[in-house]
C-alpha atoms as a PDB file:
ATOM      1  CA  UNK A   1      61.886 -11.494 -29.560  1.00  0.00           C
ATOM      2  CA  UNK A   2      59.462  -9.900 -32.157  1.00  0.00           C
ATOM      3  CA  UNK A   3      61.784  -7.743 -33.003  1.00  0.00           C
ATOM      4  CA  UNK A   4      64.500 -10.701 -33.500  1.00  0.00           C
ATOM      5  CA  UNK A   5      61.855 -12.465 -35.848  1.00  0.00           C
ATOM      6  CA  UNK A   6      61.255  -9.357 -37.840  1.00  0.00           C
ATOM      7  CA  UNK A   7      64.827  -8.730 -38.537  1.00  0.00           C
ATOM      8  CA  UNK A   8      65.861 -12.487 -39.409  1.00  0.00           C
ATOM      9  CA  UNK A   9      62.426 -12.346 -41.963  1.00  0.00           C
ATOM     10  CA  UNK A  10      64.320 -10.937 -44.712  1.00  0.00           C
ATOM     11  CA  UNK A  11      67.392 -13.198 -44.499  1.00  0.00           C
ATOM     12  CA  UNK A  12      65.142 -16.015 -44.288  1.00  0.00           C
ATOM     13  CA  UNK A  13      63.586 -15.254 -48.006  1.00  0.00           C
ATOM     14  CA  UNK A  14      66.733 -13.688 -49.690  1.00  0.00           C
ATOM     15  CA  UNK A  15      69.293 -16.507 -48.883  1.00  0.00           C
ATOM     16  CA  UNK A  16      67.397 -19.731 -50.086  1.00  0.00           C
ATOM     17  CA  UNK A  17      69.276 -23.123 -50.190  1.00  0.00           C
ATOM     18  CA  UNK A  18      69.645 -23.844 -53.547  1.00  0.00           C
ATOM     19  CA  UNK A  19      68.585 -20.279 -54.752  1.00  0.00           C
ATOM     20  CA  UNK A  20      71.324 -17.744 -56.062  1.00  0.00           C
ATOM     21  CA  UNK A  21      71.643 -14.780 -53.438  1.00  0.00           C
ATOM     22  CA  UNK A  22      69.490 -12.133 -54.173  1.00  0.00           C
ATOM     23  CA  UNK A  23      71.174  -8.649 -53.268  1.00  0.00           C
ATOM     24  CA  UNK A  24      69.334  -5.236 -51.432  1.00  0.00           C
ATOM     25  CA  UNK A  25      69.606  -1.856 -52.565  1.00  0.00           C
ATOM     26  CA  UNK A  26      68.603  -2.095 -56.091  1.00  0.00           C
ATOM     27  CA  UNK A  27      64.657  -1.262 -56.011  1.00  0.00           C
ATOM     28  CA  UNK A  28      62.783   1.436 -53.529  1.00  0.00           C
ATOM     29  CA  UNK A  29      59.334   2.378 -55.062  1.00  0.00           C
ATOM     30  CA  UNK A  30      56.726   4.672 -53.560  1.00  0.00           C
ATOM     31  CA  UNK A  31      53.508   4.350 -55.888  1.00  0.00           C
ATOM     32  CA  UNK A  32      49.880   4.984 -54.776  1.00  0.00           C
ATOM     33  CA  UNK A  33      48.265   2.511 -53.091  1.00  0.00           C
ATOM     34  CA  UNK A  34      45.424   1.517 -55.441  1.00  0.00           C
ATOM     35  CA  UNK A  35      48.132   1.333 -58.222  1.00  0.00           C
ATOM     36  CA  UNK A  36      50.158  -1.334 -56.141  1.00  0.00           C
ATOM     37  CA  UNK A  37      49.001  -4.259 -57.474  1.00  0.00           C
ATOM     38  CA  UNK A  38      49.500  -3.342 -60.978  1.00  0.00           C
ATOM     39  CA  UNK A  39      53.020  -1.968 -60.160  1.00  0.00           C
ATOM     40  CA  UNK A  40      54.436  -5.424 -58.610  1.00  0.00           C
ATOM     41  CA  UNK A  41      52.391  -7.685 -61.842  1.00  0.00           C
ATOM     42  CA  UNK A  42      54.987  -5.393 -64.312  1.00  0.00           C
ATOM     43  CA  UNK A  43      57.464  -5.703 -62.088  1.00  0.00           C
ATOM     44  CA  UNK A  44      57.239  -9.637 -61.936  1.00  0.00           C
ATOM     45  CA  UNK A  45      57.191  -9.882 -65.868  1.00  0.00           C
ATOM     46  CA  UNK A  46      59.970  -7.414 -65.862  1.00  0.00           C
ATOM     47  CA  UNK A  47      62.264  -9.633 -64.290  1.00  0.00           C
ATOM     48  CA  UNK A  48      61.011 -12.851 -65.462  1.00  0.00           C
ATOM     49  CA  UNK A  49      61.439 -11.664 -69.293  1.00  0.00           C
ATOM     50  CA  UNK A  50      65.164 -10.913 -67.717  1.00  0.00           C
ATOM     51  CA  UNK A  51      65.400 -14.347 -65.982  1.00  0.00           C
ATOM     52  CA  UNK A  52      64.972 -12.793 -62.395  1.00  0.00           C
ATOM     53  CA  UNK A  53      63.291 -13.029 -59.299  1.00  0.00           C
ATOM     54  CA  UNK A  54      63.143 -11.215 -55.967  1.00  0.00           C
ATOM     55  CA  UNK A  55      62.199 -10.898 -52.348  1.00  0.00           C
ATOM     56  CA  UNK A  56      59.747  -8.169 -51.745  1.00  0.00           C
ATOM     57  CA  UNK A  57      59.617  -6.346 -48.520  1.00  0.00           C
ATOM     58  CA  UNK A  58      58.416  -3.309 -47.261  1.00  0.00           C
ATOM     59  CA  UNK A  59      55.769  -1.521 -46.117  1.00  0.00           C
ATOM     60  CA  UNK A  60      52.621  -2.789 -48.355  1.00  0.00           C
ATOM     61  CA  UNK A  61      49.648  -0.753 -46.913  1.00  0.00           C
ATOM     62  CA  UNK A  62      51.753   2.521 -47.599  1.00  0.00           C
ATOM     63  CA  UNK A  63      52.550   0.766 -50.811  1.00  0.00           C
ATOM     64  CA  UNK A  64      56.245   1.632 -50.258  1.00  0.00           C
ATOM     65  CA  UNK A  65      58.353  -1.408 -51.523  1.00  0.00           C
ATOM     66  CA  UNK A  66      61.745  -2.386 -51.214  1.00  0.00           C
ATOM     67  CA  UNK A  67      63.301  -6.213 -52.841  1.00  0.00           C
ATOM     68  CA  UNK A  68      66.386  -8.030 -53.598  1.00  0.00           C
ATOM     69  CA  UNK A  69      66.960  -9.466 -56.665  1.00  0.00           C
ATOM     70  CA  UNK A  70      68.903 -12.475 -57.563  1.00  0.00           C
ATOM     71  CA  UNK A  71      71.220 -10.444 -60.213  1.00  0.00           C
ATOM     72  CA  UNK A  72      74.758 -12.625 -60.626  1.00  0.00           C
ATOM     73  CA  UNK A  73      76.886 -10.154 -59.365  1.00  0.00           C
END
């Protein structure tokens, strides 16, 4: 069952209602730890200034992150 839940996690915040699709395989970053926080605020105003968002996932401790973004493909 955890596993189940852990799977369905992603679907559940890249396929809104209402929300364009967002789409994987765009973005993998590995950046140090104590830099992640500033790497994901630049990322955010990236996308904004580009009229974008996405759903982050990964592995956050590591600071290895993976998203989708909602590019109109």
């Amino acid at each position: 069952m955890v596993w189940k839940a852990r799977e369905s996690g992603l679907g559940a915040t890249s396929r809104v209602p209402g929300e364009p699709e967002a789409w994987e395989g765009w973005e993998d970053a590995a950046v140090p730890p104590e830099k992640l926080g500033e790497y994901l605020r630049g990322l955010h105003k990236l996308l904004a200034q580009h009229g974008y968002h996405c759903a982050l996932y990964g592995h956050f401790g590591q600071a290895c992150v993976h998203m989708r973004i909602n590019f109109d493909c």
